[in-house]
N, C-alpha and C. Protein backbone atom coordinates (compact mmCIF):
# COMPACT_ATOMS: atom_id res chain seq x y z
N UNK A 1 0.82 -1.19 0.00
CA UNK A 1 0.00 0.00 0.00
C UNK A 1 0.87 1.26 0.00
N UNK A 2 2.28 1.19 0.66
CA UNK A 2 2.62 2.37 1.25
C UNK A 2 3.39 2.57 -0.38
N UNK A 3 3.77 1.46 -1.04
CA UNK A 3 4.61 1.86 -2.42
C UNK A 3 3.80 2.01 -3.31
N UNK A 4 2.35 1.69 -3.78
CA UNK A 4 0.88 2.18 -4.20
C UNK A 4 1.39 3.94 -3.93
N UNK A 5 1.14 4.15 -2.90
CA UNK A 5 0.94 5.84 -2.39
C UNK A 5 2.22 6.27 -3.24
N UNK A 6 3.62 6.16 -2.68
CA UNK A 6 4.16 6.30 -3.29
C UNK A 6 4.76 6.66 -4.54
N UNK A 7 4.34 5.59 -5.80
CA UNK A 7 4.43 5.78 -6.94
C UNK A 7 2.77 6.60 -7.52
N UNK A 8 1.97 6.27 -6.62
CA UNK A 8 0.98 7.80 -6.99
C UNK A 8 1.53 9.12 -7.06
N UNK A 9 1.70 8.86 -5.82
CA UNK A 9 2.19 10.65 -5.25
C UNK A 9 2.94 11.28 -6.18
N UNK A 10 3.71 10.34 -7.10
CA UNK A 10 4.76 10.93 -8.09
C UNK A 10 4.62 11.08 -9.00
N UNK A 11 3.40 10.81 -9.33
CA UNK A 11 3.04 10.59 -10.98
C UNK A 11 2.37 12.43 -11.10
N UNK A 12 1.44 12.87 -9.58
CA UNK A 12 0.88 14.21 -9.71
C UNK A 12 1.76 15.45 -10.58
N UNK A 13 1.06 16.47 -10.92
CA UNK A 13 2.07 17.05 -11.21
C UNK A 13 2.10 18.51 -10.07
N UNK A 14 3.38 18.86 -10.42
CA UNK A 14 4.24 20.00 -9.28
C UNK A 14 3.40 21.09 -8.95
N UNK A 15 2.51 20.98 -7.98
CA UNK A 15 1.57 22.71 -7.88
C UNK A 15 2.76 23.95 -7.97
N UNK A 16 2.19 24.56 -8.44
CA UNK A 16 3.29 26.56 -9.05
C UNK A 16 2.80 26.58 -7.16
N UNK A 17 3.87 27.40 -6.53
CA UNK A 17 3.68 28.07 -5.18
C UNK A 17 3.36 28.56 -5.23
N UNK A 18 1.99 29.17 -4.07
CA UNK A 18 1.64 30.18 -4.01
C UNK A 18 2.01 31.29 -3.04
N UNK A 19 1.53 32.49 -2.82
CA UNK A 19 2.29 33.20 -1.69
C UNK A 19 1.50 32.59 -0.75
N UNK A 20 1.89 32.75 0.94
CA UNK A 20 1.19 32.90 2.08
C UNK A 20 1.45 33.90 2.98
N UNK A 21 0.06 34.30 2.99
CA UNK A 21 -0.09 35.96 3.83
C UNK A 21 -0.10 35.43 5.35
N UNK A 22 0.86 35.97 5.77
CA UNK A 22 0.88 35.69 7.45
C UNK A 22 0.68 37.09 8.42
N UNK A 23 -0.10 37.49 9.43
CA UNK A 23 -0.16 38.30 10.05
C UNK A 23 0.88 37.88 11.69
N UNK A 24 1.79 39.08 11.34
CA UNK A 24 2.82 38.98 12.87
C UNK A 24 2.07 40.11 13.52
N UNK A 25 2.24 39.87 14.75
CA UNK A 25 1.86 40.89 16.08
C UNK A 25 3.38 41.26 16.16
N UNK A 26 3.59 42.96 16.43
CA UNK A 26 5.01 43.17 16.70
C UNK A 26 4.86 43.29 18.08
N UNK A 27 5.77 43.87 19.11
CA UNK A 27 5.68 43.88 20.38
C UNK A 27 5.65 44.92 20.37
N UNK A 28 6.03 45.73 19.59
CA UNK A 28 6.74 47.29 19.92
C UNK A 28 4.89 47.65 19.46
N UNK A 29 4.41 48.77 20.22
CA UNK A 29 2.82 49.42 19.64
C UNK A 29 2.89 49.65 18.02
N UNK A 30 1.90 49.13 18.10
CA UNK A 30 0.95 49.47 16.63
C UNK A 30 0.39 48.48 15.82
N UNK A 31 0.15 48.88 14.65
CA UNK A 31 -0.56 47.60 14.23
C UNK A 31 -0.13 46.52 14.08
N UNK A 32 -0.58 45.70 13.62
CA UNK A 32 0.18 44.49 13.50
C UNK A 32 0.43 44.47 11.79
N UNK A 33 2.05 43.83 11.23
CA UNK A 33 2.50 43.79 10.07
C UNK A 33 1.95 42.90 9.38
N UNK A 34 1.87 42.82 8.47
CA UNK A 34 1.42 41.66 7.06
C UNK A 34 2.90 41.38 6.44
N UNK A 35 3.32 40.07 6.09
CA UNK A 35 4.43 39.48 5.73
C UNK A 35 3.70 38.41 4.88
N UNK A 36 4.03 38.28 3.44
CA UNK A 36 3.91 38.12 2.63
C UNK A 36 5.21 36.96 2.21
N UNK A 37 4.88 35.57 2.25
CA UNK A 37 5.85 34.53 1.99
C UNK A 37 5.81 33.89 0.79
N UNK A 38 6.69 33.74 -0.07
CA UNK A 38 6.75 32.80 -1.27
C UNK A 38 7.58 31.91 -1.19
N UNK A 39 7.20 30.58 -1.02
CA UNK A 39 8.02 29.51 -1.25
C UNK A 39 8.83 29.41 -2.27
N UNK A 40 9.83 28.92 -2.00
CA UNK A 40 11.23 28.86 -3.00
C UNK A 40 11.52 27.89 -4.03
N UNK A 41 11.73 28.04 -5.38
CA UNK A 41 11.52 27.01 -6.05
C UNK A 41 11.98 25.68 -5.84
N UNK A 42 11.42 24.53 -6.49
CA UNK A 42 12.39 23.48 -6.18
C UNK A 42 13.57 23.17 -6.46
N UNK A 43 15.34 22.78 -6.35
CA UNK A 43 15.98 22.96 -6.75
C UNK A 43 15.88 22.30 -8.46
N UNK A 44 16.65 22.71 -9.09
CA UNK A 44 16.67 22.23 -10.69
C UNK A 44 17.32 20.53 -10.30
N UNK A 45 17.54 19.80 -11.03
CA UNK A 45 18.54 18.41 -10.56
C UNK A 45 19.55 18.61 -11.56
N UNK A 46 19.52 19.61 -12.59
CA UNK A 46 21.02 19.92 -13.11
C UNK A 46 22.62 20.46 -12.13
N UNK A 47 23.21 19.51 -11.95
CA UNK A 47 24.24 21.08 -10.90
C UNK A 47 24.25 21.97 -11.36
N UNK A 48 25.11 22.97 -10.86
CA UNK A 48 25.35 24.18 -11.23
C UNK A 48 26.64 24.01 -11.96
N UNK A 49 26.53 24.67 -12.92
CA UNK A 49 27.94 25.10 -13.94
C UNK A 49 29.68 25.46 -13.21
N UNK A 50 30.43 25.42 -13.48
CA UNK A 50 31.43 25.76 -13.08
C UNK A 50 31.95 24.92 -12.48
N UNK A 51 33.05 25.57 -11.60
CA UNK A 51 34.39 24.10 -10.99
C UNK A 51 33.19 24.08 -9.56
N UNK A 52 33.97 22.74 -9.21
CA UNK A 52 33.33 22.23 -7.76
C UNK A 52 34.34 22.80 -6.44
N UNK A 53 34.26 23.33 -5.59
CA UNK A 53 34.78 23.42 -4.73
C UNK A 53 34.82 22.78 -3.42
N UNK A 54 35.51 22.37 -2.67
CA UNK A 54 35.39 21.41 -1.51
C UNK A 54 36.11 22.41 -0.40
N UNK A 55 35.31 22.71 0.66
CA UNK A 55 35.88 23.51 1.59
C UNK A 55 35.76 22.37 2.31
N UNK A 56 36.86 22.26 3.56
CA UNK A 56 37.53 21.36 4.41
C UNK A 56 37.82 21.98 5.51
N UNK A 57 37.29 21.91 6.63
CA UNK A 57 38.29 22.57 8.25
C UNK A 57 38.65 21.12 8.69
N UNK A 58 39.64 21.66 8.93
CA UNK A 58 40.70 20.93 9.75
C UNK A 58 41.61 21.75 10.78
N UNK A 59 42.28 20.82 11.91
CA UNK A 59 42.72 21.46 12.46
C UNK A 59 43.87 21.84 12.26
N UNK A 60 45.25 22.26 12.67
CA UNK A 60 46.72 22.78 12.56
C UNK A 60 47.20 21.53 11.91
N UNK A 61 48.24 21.42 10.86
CA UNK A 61 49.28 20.62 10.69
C UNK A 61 48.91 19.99 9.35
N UNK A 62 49.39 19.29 8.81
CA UNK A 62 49.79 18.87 7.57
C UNK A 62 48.38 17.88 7.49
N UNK A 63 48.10 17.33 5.98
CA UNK A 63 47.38 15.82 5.81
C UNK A 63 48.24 15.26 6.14
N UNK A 64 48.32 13.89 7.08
CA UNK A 64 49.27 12.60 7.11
C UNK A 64 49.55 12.25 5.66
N UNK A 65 48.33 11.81 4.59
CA UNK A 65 48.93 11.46 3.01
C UNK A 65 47.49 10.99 2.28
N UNK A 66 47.53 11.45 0.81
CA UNK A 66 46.48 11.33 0.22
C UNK A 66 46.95 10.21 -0.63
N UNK A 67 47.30 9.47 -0.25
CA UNK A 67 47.99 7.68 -0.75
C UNK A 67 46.57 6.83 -0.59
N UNK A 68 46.07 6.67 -1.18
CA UNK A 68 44.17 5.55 -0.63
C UNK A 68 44.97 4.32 0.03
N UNK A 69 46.39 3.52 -0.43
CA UNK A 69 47.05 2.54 -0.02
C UNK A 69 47.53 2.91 1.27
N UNK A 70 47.62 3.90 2.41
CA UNK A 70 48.75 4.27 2.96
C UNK A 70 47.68 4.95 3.96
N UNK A 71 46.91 5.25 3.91
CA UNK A 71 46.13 6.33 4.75
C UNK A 71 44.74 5.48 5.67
N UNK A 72 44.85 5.97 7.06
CA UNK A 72 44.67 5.03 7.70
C UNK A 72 43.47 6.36 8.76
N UNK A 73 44.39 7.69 8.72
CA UNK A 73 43.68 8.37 9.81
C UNK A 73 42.09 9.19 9.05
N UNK A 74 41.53 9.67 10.08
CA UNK A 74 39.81 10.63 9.36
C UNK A 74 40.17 11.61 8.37
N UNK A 75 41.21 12.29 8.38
CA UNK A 75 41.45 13.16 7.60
C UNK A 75 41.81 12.80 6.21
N UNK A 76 42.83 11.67 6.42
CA UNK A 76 43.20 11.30 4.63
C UNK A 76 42.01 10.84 4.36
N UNK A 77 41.56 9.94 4.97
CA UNK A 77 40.50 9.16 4.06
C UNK A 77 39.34 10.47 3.52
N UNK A 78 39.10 11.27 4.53
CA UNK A 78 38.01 12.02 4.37
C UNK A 78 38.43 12.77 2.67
N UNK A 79 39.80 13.15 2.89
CA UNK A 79 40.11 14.02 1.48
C UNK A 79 40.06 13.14 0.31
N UNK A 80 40.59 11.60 0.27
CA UNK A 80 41.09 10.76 -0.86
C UNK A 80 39.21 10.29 -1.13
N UNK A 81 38.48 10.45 -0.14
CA UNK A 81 36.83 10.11 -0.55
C UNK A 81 36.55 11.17 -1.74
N UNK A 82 36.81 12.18 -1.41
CA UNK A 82 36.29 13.36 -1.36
C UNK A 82 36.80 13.68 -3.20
N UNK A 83 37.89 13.28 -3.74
CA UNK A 83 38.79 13.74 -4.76
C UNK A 83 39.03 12.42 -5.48
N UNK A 84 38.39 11.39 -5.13
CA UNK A 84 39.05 9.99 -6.07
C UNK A 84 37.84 9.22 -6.57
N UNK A 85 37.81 8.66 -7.21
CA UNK A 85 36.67 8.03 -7.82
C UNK A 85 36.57 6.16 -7.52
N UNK A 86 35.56 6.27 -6.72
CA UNK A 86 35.37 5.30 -6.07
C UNK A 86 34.62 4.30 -7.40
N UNK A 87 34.16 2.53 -7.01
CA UNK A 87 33.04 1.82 -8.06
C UNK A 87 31.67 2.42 -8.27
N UNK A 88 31.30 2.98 -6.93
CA UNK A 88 29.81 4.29 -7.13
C UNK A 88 29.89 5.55 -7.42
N UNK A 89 29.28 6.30 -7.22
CA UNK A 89 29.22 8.06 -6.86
C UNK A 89 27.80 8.70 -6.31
N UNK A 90 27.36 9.55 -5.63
CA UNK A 90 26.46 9.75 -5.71
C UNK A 90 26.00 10.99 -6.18
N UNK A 91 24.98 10.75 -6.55
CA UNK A 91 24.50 12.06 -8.00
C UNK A 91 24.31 13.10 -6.62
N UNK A 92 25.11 14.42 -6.83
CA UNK A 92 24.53 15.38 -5.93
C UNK A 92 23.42 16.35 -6.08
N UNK A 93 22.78 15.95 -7.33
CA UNK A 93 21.14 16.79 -7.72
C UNK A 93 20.59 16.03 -6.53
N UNK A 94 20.40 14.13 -7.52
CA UNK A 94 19.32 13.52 -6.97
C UNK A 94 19.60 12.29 -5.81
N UNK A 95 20.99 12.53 -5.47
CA UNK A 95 21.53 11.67 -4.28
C UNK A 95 21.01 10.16 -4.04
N UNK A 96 21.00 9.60 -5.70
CA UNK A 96 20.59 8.61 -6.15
C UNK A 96 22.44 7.99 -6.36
N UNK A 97 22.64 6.50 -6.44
CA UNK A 97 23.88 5.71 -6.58
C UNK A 97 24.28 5.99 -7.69
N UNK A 98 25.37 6.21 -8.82
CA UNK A 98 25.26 6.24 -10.29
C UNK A 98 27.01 5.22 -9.89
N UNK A 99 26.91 4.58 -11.31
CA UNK A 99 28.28 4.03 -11.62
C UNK A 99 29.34 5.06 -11.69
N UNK A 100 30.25 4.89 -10.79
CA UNK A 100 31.42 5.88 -11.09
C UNK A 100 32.27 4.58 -12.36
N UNK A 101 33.39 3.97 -11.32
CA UNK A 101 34.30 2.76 -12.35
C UNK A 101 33.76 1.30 -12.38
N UNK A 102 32.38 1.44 -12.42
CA UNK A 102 31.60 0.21 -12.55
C UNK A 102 30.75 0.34 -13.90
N UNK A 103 30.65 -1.23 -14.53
CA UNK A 103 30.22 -0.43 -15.73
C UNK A 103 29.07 -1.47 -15.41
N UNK A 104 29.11 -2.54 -14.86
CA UNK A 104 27.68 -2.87 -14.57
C UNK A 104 28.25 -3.92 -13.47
N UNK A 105 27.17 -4.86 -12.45
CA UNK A 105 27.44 -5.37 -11.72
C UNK A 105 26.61 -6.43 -11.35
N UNK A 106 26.84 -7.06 -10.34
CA UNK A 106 25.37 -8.37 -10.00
C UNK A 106 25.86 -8.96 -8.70
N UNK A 107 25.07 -9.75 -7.80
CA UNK A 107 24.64 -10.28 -6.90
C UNK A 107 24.06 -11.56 -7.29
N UNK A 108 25.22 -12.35 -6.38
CA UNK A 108 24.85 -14.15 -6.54
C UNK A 108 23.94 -14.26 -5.94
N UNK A 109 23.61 -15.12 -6.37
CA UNK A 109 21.88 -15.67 -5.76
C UNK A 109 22.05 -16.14 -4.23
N UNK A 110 23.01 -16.39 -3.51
CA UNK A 110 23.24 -16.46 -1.96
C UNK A 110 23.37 -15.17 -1.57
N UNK A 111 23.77 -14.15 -1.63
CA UNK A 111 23.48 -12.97 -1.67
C UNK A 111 25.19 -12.69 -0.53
N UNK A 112 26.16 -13.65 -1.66
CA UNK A 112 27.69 -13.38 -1.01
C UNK A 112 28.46 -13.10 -1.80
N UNK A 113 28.14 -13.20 -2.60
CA UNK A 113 29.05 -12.41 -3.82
C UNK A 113 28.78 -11.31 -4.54
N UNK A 114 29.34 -10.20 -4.40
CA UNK A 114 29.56 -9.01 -5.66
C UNK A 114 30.18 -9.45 -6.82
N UNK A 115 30.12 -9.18 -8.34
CA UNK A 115 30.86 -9.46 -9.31
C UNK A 115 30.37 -7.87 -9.87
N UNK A 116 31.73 -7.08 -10.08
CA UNK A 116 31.61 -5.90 -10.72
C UNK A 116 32.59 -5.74 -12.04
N UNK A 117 31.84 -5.41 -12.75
CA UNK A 117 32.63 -5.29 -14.16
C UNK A 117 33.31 -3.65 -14.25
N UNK A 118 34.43 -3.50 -14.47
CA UNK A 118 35.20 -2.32 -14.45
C UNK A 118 34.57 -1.83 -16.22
N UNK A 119 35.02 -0.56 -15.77
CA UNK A 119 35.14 0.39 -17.30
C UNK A 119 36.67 0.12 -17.59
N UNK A 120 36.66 0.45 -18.68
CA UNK A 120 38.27 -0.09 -19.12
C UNK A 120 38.87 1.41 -20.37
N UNK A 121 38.39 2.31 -19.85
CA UNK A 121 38.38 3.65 -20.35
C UNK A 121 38.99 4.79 -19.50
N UNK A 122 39.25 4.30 -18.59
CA UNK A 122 40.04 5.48 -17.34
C UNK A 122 41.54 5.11 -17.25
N UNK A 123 42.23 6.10 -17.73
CA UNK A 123 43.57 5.95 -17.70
C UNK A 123 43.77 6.66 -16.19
N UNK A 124 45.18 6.22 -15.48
CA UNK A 124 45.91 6.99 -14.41
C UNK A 124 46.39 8.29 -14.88
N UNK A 125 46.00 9.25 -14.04
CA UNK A 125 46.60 10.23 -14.17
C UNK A 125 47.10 11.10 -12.72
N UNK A 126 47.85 12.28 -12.84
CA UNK A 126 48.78 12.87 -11.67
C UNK A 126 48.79 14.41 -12.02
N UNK A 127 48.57 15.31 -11.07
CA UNK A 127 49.00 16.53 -11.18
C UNK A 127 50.38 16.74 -11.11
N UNK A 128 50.96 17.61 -11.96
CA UNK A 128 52.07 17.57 -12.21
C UNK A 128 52.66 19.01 -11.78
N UNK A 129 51.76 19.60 -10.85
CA UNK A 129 51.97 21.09 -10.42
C UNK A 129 51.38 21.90 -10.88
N UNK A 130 51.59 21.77 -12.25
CA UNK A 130 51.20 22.72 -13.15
C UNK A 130 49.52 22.03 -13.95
N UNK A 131 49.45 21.03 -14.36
CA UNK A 131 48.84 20.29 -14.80
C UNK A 131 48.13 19.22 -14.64
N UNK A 132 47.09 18.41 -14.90
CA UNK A 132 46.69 17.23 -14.92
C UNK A 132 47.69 15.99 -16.24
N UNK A 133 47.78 15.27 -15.93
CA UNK A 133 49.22 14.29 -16.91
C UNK A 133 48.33 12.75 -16.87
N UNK A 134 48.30 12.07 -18.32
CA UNK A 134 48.11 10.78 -18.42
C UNK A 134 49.78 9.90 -17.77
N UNK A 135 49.32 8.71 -16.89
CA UNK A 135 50.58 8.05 -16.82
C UNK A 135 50.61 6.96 -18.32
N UNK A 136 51.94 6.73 -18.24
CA UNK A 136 52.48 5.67 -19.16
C UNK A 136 52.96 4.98 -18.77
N UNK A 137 52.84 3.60 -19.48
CA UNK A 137 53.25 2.21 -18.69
C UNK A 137 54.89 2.20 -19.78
N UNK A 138 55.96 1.15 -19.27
CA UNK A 138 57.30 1.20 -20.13
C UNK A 138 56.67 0.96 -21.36
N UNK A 139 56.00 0.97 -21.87
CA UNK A 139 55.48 0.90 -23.58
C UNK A 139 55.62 1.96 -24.38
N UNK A 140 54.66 2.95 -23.32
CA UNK A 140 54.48 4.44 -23.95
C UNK A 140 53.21 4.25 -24.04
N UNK A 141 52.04 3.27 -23.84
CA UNK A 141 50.68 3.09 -23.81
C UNK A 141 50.52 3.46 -22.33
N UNK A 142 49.55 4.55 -22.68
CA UNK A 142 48.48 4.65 -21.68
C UNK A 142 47.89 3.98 -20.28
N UNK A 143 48.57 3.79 -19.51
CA UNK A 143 47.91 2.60 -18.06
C UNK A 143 46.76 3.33 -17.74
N UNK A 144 45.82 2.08 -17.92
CA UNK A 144 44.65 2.47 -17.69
C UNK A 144 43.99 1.81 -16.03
N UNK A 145 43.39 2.11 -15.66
CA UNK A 145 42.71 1.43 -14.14
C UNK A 145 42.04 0.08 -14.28
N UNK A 146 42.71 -0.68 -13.42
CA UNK A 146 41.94 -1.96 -13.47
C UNK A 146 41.32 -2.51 -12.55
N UNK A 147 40.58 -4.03 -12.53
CA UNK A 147 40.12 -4.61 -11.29
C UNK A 147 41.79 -4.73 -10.18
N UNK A 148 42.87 -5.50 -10.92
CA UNK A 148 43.73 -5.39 -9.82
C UNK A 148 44.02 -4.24 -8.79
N UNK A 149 43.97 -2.96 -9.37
CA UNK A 149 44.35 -2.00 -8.84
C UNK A 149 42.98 -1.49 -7.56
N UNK A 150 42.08 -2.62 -8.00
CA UNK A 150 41.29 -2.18 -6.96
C UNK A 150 41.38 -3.11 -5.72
N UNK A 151 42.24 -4.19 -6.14
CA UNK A 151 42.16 -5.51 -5.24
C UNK A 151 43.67 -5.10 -4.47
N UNK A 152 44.67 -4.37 -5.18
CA UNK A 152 45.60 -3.98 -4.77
C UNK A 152 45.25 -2.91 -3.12
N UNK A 153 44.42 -1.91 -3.65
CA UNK A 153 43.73 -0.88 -2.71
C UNK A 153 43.16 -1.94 -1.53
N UNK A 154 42.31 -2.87 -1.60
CA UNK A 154 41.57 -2.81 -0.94
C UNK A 154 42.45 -3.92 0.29
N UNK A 155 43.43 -4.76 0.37
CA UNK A 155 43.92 -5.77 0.41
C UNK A 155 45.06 -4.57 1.04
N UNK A 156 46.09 -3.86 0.83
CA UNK A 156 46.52 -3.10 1.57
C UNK A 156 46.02 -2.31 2.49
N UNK A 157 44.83 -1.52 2.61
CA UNK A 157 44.28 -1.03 3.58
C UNK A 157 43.84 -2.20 4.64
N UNK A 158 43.35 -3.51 4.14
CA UNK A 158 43.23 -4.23 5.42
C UNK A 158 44.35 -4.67 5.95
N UNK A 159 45.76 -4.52 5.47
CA UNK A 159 46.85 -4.78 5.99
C UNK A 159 46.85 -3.79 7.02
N UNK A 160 46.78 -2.30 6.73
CA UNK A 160 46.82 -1.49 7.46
C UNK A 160 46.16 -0.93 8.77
N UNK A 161 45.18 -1.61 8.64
CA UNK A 161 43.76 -1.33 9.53
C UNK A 161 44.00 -1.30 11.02
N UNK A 162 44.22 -0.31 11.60
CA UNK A 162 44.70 -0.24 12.91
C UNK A 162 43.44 -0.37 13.97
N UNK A 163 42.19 -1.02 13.42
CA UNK A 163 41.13 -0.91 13.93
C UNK A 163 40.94 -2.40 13.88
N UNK A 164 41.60 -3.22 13.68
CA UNK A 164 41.44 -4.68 13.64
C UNK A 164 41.74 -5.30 15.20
């Protein structure tokens, strides 16, 4: 019933806002004000244009290291979340799951296995100070991201896990 309501509720379409006239009593003598409210549109689910910015407080002193292999304390992880592209992402319009380096995936029928298929289209790359830089493997081809490199990640951090 409650997913009935649900997929109703969504099908309606968007009422336009209207104003609402509210009467305040001030304290100070005299009449009382009329305040006049218009609800605010809904946001668009396009982002907004331009670069993304990530403001961060932290306290005094350096990151320990933005290494995903190497970083163990709240702060790296929080930044290497924050700047690296994980197998998901989440859409920040509609804060729905989208494939980041997954290009599709599945669930065994015991419900113990993940099997995720990588994109095979993302090369490594490095700021170079000045720049963003493709890496190269001794070939001169392009190294691109793979499942190892994720089994590499994930298999060192549990080496590391000071929470074990």
């Amino acid at each position: 019933m409650i997913l009935f309501t649900l997929l109703m509720s969504s099908c309606k379409p968007e009422p336009t806002p209207t104003p609402e006239v509210l009467i305040q009593t001030n304290i100070v003598p005299g009449t009382p004000e009329t305040i006049i409210i218009t609800a605010t549109p809904a946001p668009t689910l396009e982002p907004a244009p331009g670069p993304k910015i990530i403001h961060l407080a932290y306290g005094t002193g350096d990151i320990p290291t933005i290494d995903p292999a190497l970083a163990w304390d709240n702060i790296s992880i929080q930044i290497i979340e924050e700047t690296t592209v994980g197998l998901f992402r989440q859409n920040e319009a509609t804060t729905e799951l989208e494939n980041a380096m997954v290009k599709d995936w599945s669930l065994s029928d015991d419900g113990l296995t993940y099997t995720f298929s990588l994109r095979d289209d993302v090369p490594w790359v490095r700021f170079n100070g000045e720049a963003v830089e493709q890496i190269y493997d001794c070939n001169g081809n392009p190294r691109m991201v793979t499942a190892q490199d994720f089994v590499f990640g994930i298999d060192h951090y549990e080496k590391w896990d000071i929470n074990r």
